[in-house]
C-alpha atoms as a PDB file:
ATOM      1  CA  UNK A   1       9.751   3.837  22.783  1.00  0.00           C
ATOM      2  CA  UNK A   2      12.229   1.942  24.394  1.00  0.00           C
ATOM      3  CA  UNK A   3      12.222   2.201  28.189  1.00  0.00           C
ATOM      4  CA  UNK A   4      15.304   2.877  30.263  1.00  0.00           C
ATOM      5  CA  UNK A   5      15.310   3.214  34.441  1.00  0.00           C
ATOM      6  CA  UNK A   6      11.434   4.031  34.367  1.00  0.00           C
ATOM      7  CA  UNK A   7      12.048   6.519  31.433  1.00  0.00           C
ATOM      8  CA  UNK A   8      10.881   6.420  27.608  1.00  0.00           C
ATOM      9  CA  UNK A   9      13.406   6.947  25.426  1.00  0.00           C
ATOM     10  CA  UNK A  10      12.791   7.680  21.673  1.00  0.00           C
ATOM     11  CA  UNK A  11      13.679   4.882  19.392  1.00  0.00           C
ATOM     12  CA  UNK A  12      16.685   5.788  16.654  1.00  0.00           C
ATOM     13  CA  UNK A  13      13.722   6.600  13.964  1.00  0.00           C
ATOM     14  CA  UNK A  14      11.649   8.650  16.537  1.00  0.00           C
ATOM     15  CA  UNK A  15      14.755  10.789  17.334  1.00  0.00           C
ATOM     16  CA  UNK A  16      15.306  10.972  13.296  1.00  0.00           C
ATOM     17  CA  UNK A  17      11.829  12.217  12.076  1.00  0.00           C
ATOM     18  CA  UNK A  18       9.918  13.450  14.944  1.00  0.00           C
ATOM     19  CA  UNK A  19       6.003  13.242  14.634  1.00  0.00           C
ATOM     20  CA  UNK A  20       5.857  16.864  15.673  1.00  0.00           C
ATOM     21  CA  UNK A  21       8.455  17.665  12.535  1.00  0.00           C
ATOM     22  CA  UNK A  22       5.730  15.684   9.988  1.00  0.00           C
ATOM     23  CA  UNK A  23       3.227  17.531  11.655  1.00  0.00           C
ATOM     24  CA  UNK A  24       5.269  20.850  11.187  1.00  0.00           C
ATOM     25  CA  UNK A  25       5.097  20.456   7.117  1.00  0.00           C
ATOM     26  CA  UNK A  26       1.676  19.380   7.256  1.00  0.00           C
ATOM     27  CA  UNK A  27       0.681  22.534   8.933  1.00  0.00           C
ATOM     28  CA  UNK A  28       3.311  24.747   6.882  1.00  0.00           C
ATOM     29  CA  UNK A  29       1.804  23.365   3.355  1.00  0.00           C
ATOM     30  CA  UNK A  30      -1.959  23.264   4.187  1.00  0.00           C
ATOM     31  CA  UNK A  31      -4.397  25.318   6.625  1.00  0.00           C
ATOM     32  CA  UNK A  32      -5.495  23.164   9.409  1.00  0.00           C
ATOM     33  CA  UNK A  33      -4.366  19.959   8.202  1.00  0.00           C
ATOM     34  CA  UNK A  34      -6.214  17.493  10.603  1.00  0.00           C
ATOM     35  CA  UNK A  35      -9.616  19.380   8.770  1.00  0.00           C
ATOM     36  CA  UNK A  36      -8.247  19.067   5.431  1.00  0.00           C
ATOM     37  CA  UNK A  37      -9.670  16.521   3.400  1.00  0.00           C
ATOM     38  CA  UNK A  38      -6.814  17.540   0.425  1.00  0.00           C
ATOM     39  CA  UNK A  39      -3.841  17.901   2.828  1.00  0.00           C
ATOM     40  CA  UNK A  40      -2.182  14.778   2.007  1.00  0.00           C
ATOM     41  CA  UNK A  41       1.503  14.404   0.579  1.00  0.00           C
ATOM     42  CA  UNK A  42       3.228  12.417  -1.512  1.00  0.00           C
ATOM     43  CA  UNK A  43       6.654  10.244  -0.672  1.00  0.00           C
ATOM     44  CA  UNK A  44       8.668  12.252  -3.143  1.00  0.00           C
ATOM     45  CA  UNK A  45       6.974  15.775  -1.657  1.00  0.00           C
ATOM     46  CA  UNK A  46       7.865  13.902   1.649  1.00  0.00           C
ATOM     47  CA  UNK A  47      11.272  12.966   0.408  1.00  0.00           C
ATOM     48  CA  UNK A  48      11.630  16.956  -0.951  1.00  0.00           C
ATOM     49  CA  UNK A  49      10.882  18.394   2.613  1.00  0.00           C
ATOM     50  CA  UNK A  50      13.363  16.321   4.407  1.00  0.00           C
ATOM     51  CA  UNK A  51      15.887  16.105   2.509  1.00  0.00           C
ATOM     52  CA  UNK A  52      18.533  15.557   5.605  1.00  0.00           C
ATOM     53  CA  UNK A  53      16.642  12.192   5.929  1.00  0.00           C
ATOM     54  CA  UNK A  54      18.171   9.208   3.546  1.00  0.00           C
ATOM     55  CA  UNK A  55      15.232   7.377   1.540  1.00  0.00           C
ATOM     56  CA  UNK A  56      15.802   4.277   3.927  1.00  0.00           C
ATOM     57  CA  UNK A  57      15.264   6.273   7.131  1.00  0.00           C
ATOM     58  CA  UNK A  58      12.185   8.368   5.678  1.00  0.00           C
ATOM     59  CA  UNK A  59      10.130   4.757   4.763  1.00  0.00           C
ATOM     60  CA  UNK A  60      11.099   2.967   7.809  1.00  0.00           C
ATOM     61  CA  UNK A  61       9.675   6.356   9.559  1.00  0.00           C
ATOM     62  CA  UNK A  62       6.390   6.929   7.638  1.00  0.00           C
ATOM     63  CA  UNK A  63       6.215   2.993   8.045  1.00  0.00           C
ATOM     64  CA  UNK A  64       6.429   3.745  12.220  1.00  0.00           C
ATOM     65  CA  UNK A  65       4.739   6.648  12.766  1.00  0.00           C
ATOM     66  CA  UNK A  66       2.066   5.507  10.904  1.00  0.00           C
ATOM     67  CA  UNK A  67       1.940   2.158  12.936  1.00  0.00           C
ATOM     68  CA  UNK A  68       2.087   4.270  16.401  1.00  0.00           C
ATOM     69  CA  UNK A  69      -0.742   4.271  18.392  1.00  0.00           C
ATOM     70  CA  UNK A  70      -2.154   7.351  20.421  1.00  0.00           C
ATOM     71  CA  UNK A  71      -3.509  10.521  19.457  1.00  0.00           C
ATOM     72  CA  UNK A  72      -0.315  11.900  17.366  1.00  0.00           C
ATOM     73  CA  UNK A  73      -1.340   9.507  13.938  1.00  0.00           C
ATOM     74  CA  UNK A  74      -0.294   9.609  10.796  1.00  0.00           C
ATOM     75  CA  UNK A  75      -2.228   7.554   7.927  1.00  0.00           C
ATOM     76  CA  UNK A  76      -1.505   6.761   4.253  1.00  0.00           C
ATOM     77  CA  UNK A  77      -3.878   5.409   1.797  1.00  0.00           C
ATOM     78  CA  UNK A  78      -3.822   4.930  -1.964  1.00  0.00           C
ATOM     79  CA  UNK A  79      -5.514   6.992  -4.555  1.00  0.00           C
ATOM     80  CA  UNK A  80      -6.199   6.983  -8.373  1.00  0.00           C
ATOM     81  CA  UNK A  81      -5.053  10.214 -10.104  1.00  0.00           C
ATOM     82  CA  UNK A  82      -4.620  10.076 -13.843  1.00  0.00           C
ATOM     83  CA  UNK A  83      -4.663   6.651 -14.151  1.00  0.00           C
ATOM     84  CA  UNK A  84      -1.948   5.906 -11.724  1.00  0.00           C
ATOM     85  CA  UNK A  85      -2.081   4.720  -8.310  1.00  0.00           C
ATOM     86  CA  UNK A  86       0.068   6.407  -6.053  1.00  0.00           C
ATOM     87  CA  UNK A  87      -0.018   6.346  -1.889  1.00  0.00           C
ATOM     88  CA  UNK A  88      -0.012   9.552   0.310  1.00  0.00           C
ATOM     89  CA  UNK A  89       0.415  10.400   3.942  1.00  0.00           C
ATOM     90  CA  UNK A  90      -2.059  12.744   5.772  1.00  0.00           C
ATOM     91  CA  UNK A  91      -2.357  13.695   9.109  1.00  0.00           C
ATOM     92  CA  UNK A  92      -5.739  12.140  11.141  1.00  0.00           C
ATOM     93  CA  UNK A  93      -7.368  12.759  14.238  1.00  0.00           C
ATOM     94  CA  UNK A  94      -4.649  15.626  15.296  1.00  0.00           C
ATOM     95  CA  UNK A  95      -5.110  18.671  17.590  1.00  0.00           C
ATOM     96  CA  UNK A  96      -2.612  21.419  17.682  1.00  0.00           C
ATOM     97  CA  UNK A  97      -3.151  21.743  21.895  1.00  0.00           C
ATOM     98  CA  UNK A  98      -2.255  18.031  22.240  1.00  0.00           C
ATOM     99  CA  UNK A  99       1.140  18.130  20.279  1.00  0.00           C
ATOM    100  CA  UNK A 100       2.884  20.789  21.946  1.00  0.00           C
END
């Protein structure tokens, strides 16, 4: 966050796809997803649930929010399924208290 007369301001990407909106689908596809060891998501599933979010915008904000520090943190990781490699997002470390 950028920070303007003593005031964080969301960057361009943070005001695009808020954490709390990844968070949102998280919690809306899987029961308790920070407990979850299967609640992790696809770019294309990703890609399906925001849909007003260009392909561009939607890596360079997985590729941010995943790089942000502090307690809201998003991680991806790479896993074998049929043969194929494919990388998923899932949500680590969250509380529901701490994001409202």
């Amino acid at each position: 966050m950028k920070i303007v007369h003593g005031h964080k301001r969301p960057s361009r990407i943070e005001r695009l796809l808020p954490m709390e909106r990844l968070v949102e689908l998280f919690e809306e596809k899987f029961s308790e997803p920070y407990f979850n060891p299967t609640a992790e998501l696809t770019f294309s599933e990703l890609a399906t649930a925001f849909p007003d979010v260009q392909q561009a915008d939607l890596e360079e904000a997985l590729s941010h929010w995943v790089d942000h520090s502090g307690e809201k943190t998003l991680q991806t990781k790479l896993v074998d399924a049929d043969g194929a490699t494919t990388r998923v997002w899932y949500v680590h470390g969250l509380h529901p208290e701490n994001l409202r």
